[in-house]
Protein backbone atom coordinates (compact mmCIF):
# COMPACT_ATOMS: atom_id res chain seq x y z
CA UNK A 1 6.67 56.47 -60.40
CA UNK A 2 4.41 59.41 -59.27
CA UNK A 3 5.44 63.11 -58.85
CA UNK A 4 4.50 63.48 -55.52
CA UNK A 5 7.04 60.13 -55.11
CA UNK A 6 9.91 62.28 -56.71
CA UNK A 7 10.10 65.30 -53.86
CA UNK A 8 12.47 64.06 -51.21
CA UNK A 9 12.50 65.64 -48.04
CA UNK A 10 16.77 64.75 -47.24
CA UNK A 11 19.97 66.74 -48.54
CA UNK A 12 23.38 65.62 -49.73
CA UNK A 13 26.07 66.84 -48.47
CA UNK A 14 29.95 65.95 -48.02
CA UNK A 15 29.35 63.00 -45.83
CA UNK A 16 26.33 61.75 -47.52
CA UNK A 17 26.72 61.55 -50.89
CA UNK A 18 23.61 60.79 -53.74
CA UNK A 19 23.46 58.87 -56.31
CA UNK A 20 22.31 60.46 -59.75
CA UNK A 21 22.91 59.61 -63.39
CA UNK A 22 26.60 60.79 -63.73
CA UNK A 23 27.90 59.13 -60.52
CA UNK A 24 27.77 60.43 -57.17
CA UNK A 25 27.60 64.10 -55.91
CA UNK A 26 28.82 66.15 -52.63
CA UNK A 27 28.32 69.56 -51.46
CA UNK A 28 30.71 71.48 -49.87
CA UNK A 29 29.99 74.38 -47.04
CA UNK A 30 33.17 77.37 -47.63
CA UNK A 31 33.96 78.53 -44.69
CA UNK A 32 32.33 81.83 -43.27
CA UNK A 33 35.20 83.70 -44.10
CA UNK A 34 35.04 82.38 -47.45
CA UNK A 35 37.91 79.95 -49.37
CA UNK A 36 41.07 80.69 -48.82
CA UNK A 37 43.63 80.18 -52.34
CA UNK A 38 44.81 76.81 -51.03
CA UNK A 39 41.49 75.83 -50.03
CA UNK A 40 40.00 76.36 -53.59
CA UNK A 41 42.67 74.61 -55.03
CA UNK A 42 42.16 71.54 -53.21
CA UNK A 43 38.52 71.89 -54.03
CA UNK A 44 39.29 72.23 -57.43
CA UNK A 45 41.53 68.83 -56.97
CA UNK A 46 38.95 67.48 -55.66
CA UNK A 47 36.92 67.87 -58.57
CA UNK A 48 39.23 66.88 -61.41
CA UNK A 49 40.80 63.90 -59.94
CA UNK A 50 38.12 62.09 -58.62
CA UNK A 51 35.22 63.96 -59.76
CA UNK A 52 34.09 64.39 -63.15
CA UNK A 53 35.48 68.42 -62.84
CA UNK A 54 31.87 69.90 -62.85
CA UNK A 55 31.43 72.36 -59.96
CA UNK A 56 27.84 73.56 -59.22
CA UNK A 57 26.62 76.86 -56.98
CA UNK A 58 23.91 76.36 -55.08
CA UNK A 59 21.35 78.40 -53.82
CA UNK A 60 22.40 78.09 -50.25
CA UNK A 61 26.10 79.30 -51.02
CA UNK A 62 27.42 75.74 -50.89
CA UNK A 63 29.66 73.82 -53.82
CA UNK A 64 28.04 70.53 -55.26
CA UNK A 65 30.81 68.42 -56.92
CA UNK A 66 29.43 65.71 -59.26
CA UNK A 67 30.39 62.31 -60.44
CA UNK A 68 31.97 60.46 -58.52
CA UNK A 69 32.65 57.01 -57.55
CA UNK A 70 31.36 56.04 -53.73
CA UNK A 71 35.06 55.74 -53.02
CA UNK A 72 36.08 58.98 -54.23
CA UNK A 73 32.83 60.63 -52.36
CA UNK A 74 34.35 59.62 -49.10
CA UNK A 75 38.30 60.35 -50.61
CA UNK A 76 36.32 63.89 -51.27
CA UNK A 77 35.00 64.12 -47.67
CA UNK A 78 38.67 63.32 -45.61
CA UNK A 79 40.61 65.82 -48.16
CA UNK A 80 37.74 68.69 -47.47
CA UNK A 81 38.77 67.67 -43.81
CA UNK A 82 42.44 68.18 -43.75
CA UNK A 83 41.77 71.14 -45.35
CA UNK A 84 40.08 72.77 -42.87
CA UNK A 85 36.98 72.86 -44.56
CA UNK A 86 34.56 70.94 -43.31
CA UNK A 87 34.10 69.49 -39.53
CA UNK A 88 35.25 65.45 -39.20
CA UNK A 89 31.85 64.97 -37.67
CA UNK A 90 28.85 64.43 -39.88
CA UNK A 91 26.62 66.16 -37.37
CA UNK A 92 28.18 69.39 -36.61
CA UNK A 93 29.12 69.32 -40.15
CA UNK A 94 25.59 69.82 -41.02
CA UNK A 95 25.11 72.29 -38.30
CA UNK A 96 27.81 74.43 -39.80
CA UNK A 97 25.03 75.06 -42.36
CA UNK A 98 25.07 79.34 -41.39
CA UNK A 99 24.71 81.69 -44.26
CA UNK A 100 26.59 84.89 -44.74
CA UNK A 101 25.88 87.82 -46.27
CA UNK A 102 28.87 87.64 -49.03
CA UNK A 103 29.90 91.06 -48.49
CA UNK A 104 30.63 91.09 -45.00
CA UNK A 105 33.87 93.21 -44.12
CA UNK A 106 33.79 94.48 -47.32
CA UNK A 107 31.04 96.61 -47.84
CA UNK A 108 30.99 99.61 -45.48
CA UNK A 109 26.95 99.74 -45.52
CA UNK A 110 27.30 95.76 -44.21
CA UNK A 111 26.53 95.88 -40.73
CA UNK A 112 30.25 95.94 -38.76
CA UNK A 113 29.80 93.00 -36.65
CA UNK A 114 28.16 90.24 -39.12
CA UNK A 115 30.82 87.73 -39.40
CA UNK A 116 31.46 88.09 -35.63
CA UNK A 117 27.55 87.46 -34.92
CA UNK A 118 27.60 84.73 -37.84
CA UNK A 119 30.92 82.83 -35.86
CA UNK A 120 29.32 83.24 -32.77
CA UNK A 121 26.16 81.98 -33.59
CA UNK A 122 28.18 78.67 -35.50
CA UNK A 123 30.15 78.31 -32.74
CA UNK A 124 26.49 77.74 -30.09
CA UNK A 125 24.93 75.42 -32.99
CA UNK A 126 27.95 73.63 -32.91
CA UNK A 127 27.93 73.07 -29.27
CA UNK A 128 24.59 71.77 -29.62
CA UNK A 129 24.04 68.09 -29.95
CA UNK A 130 20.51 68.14 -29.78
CA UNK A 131 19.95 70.32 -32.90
CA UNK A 132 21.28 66.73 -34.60
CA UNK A 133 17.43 65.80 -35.57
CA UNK A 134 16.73 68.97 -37.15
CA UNK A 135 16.12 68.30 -40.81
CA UNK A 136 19.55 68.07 -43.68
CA UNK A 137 18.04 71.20 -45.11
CA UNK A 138 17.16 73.30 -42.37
CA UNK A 139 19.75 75.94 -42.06
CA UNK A 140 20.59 79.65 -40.44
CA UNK A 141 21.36 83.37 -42.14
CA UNK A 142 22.65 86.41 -40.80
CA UNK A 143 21.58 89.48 -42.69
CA UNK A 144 24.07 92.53 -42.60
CA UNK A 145 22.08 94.35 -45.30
CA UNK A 146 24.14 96.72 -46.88
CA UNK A 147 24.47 96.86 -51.12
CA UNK A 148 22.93 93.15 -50.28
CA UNK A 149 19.48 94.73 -48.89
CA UNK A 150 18.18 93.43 -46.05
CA UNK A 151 15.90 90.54 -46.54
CA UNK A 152 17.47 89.20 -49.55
CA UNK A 153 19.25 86.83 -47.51
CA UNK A 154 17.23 83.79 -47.00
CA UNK A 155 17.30 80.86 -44.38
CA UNK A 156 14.97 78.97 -41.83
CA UNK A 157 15.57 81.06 -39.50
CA UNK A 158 17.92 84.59 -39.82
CA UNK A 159 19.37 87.12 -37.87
CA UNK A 160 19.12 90.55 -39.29
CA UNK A 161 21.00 93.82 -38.48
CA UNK A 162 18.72 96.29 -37.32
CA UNK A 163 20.16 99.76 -35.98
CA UNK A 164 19.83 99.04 -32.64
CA UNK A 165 20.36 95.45 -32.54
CA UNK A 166 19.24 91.98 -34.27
CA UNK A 167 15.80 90.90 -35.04
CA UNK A 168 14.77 87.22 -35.82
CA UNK A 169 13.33 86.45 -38.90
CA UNK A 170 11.54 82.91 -38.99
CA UNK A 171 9.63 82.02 -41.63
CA UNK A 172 6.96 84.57 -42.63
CA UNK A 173 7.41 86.18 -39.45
CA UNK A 174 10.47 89.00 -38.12
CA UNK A 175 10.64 89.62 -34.22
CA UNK A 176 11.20 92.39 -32.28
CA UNK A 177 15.04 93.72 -32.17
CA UNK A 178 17.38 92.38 -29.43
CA UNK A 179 20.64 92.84 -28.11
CA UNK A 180 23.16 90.50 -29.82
CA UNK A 181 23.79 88.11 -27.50
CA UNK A 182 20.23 87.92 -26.57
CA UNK A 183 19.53 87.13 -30.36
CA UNK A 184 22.14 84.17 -30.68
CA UNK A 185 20.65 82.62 -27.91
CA UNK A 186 17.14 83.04 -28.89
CA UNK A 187 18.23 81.71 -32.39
CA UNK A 188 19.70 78.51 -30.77
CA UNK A 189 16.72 78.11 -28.71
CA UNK A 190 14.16 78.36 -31.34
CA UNK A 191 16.28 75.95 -33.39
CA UNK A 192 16.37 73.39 -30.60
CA UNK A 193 12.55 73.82 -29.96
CA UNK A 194 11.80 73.12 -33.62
CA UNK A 195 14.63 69.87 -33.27
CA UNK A 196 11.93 68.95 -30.51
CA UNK A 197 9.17 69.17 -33.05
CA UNK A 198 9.86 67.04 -36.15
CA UNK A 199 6.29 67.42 -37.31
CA UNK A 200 6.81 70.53 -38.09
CA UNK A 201 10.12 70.25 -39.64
CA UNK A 202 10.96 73.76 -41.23
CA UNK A 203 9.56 77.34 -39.91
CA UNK A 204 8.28 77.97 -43.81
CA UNK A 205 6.18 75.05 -43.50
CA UNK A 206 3.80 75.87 -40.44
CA UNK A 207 3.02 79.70 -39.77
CA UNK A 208 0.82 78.72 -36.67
CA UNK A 209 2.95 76.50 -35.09
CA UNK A 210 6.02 79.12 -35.51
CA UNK A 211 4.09 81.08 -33.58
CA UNK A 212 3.63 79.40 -31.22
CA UNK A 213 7.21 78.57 -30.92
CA UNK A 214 8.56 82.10 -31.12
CA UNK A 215 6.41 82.47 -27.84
CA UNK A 216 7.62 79.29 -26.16
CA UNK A 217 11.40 80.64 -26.47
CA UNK A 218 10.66 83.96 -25.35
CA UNK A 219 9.89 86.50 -28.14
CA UNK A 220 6.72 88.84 -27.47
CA UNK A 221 6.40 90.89 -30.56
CA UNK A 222 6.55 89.78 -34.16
CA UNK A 223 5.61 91.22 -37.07
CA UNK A 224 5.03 89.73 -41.05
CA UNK A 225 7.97 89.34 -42.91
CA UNK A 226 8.84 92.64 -45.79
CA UNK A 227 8.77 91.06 -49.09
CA UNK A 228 11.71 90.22 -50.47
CA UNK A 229 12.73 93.46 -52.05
CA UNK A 230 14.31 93.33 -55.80
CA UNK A 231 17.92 93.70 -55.78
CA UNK A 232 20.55 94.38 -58.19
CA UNK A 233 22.59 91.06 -58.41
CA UNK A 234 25.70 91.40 -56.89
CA UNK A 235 27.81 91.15 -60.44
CA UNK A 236 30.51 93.57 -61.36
CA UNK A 237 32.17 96.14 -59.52
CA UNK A 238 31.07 95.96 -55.50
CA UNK A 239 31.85 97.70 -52.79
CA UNK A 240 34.79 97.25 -50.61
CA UNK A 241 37.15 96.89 -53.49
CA UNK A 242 35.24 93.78 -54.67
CA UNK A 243 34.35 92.12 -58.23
CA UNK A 244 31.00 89.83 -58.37
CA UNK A 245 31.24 87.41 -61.29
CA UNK A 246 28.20 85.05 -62.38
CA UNK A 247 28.34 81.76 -63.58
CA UNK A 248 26.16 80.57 -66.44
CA UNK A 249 23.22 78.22 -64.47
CA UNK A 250 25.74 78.34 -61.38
CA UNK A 251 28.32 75.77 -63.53
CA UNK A 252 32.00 75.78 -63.81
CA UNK A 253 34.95 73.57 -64.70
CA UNK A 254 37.40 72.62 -62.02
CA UNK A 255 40.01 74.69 -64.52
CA UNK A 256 37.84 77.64 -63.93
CA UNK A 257 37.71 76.73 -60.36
CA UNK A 258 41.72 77.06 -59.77
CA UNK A 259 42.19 79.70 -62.23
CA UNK A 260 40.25 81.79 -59.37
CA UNK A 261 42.15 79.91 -56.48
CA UNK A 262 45.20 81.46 -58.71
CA UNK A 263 44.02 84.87 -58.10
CA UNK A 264 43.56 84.90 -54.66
CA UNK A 265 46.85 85.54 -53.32
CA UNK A 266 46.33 86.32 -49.54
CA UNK A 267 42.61 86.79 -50.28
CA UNK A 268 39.69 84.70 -49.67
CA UNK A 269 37.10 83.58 -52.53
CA UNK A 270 32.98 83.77 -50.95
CA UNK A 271 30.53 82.18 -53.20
CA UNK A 272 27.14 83.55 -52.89
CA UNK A 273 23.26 82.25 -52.74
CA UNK A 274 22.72 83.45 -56.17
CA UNK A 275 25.22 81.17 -57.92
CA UNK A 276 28.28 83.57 -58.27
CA UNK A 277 31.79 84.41 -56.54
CA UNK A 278 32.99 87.22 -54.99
CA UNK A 279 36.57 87.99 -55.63
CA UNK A 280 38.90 90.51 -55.00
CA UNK A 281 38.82 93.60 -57.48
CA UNK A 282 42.05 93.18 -59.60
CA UNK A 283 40.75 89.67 -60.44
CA UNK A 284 41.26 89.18 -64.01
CA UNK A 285 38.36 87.88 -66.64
CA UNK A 286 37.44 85.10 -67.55
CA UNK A 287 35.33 84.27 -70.47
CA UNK A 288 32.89 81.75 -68.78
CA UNK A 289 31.97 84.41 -65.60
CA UNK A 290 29.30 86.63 -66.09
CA UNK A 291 30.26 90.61 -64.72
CA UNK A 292 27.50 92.36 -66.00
CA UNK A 293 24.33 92.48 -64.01
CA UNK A 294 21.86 93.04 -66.71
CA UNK A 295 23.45 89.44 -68.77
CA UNK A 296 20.19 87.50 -69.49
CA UNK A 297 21.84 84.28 -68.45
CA UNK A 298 21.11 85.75 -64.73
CA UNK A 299 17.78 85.20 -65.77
CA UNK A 300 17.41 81.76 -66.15
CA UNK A 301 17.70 79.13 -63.71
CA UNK A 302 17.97 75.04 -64.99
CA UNK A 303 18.94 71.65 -63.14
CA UNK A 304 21.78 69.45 -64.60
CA UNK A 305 18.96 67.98 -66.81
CA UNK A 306 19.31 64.01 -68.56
CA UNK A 307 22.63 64.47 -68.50
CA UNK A 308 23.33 63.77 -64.63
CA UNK A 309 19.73 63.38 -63.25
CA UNK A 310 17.96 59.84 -63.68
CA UNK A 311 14.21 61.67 -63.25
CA UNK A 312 14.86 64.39 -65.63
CA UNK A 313 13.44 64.07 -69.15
CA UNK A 314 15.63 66.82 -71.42
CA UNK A 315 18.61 68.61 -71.75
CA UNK A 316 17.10 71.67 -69.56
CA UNK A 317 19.74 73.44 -69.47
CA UNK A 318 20.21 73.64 -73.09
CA UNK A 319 16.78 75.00 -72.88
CA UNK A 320 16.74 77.96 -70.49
CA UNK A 321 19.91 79.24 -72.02
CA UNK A 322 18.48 79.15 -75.87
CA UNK A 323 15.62 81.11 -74.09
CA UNK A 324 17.48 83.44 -71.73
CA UNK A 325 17.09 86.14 -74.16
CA UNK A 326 13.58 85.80 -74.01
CA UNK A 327 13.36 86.81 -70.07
CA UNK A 328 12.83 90.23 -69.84
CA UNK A 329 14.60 92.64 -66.85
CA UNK A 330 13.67 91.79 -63.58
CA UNK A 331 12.32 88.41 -64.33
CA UNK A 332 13.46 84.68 -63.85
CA UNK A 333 12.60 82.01 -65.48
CA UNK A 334 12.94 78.45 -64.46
CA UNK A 335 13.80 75.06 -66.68
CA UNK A 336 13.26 71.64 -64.53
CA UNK A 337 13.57 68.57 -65.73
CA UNK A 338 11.15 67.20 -63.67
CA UNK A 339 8.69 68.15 -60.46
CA UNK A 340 11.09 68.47 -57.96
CA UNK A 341 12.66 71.93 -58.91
CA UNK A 342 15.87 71.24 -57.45
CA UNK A 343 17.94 74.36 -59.24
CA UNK A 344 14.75 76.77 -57.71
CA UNK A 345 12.22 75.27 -55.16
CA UNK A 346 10.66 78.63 -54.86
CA UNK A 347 8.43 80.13 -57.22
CA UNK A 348 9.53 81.82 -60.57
CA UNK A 349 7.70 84.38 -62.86
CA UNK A 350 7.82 81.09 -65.63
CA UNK A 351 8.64 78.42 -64.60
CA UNK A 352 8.64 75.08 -67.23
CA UNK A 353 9.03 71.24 -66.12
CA UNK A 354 10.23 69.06 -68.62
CA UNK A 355 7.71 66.61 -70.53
CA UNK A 356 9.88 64.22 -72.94
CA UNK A 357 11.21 67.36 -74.90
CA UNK A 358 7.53 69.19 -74.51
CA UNK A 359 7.24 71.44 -71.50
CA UNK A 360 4.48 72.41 -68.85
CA UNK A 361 4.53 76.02 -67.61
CA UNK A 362 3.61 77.54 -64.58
CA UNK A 363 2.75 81.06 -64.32
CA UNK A 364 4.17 83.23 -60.55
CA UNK A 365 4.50 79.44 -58.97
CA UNK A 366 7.03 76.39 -58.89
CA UNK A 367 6.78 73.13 -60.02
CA UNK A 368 4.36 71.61 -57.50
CA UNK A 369 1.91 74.21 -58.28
CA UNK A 370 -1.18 73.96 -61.24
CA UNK A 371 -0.09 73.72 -64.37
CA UNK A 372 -0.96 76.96 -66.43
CA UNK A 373 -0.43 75.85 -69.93
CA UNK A 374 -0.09 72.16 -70.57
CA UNK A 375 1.98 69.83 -73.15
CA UNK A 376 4.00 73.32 -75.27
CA UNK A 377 6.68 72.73 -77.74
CA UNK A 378 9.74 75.24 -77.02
CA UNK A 379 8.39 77.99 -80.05
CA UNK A 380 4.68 77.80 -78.02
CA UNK A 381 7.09 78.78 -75.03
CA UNK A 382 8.81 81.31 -76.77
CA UNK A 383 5.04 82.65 -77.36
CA UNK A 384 3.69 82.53 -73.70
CA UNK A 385 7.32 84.39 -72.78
CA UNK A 386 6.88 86.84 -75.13
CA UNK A 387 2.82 87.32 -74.34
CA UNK A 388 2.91 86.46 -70.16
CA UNK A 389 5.60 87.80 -68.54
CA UNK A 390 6.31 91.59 -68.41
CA UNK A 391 9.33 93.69 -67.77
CA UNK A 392 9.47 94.74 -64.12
CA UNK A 393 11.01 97.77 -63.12
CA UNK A 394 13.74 97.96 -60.74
C-alpha cells in the first residue's frame, strides 16, 4: 500500500461510522450552545456501554467515540437522536457541521450576537438540500474574537465579527464587512456555489477558483487572510466566570466524561477546536485535565497510534508525551503514526511520522510534505528538538 493510497478524502461521523483497529468509531457534533448535563451523560453512556469508554476531541470541536461494534455504531447514532443531539437525517446532520467560538455569551470581548449569527446561519444550511454534495469535511465558523482572537477560529468558510458588521473569510482570502443578514446569505450562497463545483471541493484547496467564486456570489472586495495570530490556549481561569481544562492528546475516559456532566448543574459543557472543555468556574479538578496553559502536554499533538489504527506503525502517543517536555513555549510538535496526519493535517513546527518504531521528521510542514531528516531513533529526535526548534515568544 502506498502513502499517497492512505489520505482519504471522506469523514466519519455519527451516521457513518469507520472501521479501525479497535472496532468502529463515531463523532459527535455538541450542540451550539454546548452539552447540556443530561446530554453529556448520555454521551458518556454511550461510550461505556457500547463503546470501548475512550472519548477523543477533535480539532473541529466534535467528540469521536471509539470501538464499537457496527450494531452499537447505529445504537450510538438513535440515542444521540433522542437526545437532542444530533439531526435524524444524515444530511442535515452533516450540515450542522458550524463552529463556535467556545466563549460565546461568556466572554464580554466576544462579539454580542455570535451564537445568534451562528443559529441563524445553521438554521439556512439546514434548509438547504443542495449543500448535500458538499464534501463530509467541509464545514462553517463564526468568529466572535474576543480572549479567542479573531482568526484563531478556523473553517472552510467563516464569518467574523468586525465592528461594523461580518466579513467572510474563505480560504486564504477575508471579504469586505457586511451587514449580518447580508453575510448569512452570502455564506449560504458561496457554500452552494462550491456544492456546484465538486472539482474544487474545499476553498483551501483552490485560491483562484475561490476567487472567482467570491465574485460569482456577489462580494467585490477581498483582501489576504491575517495570519493566524498566536494565542494563549484557552486553559484555566476565562472570562465570563469560565474554567478551560485540557485534555492530554484530546483523550478521556467516559468516567471523566460524566464526572463533568456531574458538574454541570443547569450549565452547559462546550468543547473546543483545541481539544479541551469549557466548564463553568466552580468546576472542581480533576487529575487527568490540564488547567495550566503553559503544561507541555499542550504541546504535543499524536493519533491513537497501533493501538486503534490499522496503518499506524507505533505507539505515537506514548511518544509525543515522553517528548512533550522537549517542545519549547510556543511550539507544537506532532507524532503520526503514519502519512495521513489525522490528529493535525496542518503543518507543525516538528512534526514526526512513524517508521516501525524509527521516525521521519519534518521541519514547519505536515506529513505530506519532504522529509527533513530521514530514518531517526527517538534520542536522534530528542537531538533535532533540542538543536531545530526554538522558543517563540508570545
Amino acid at each position: 500500500m502506498s502513502d499517497t493510497s492512505l489520505v482519504r478524502g471522506w469523514c466519519p461521523d455519527l451516521f457513518a461510522p469507520m472501521k479501525a483497529r479497535d472496532g468502529f468509531l463515531v463523532r459527535i457534533r455538541p450542540p451550539i450552545e454546548g452539552l447540556d448535563a443530561r446530554q453529556a451523560r448520555a454521551i458518556a453512556a454511550i461510550a461505556s456501554e457500547h463503546g470501548n469508554g475512550t472519548i477523543e476531541l477533535t480539532n473541529r470541536g466534535n467528540l469521536q467515540l471509539r470501538g464499537f461494534s457496527l450494531d452499537g455504531a447505529h445504537l450510538a447514532g438513535n440515542i444521540a437522536v433522542e437526545c437532542g443531539i444530533a439531526d435524524p437525517n444524515p444530511a442535515r446532520e452533516r450540515r450542522r457541521a458550524v463552529l463556535v467560538s467556545p466563549l460565546a455569551e461568556h466572554d464580554p470581548a466576544c462579539h454580542p450576537d455570535t451564537l445568534l449569527v451562528s443559529r441563524r446561519l445553521q438554521a439556512e444550511l439546514l434548509a438547504h438540500d443542495r449543500l448535500d454534495s458538499l464534501s463530509g469535511k467541509f464545514g462553517w465558523g463564526v468568529d466572535g474574537g474576543g480572549f479567542v482572537p479573531p482568526g484563531a477560529l478556523f473553517a472552510d468558510i467563516v464569518l467574523q465579527a468586525q465592528q461594523d458588521g461580518w466579513a467572510v473569510r474563505c480560504g486564504s482570502l477575508t471579504t469586505e464587512v457586511l451587514d449580518e443578514e447580508l453575510a448569512v446569505q452570502r455564506v449560504v450562497a458561496l457554500s452552494d456555489a462550491f456544492a456546484r463545483q465538486p472539482d474544487i471541493r474545499r476553498p483551501a484547496h483552490n485560491d483562484g477558483a475561490t476567487k472567482a467564486l467570491l465574485e460569482t456570489v456577489g462580494f467585490r472586495k477581498y483582501l489576504p487572510t491575517e495570519p493566524v495570530p498566536v494565542f494563549v490556549l484557552p486553559v484555566g481561569k476565562l472570562p465570563g466566570r469560565r474554567v478551560g481544562m485540557g485534555l492530554p492528546l484530546g483523550r478521556l475516559q467516559a468516567a471523566d466524561f460524566s464526572f463533568l456532566a456531574e458538574q454541570l448543574g443547569k450549565d452547559r459543557l462546550r468543547v473546543t477546536p483545541w481539544r479541551g472543555v469549557i466548564m463553568p468556574e466552580n468546576t472542581t479538578n480533576h487529575p487527568g485535565f490540564i488547567v495550566d496553559a503553559a503544561d507541555p502536554r499542550l504541546r504535543i499533538e499524536a493519533c491513537v497510534g497501533v493501538s486503534g489504527c490499522e496503518r499506524a506503525t507505533g505507539d505515537v502517543a506514548e511518544t509525543a508525551l515522553a517528548l512533550a517536555s522537549d517542545v519549547p513555549s510556543g511550539c507544537v510538535l506532532h507524532v503520526s503514526g503514519c502519512v495521513k496526519g489525522c490528529a493535525h493535517p496542518g503543518a507543525a513546527d516538528m512534526t514526526l511520522i512513524a517508521r516501525n518504531g524509527r521516525y521521519d521528521a519534518v521541519r514547519n510542514g505536515c506529513t505530506k510534505d519532504t522529509v527533513s531528516w530521514a530514518d531517526r531513533d527517538l534520542p536522534e529526535i530528542r537531538g533535532l528538538l533540542s538543536r531545530e526548534l526554538k522558543e517563540i515568544q508570545t
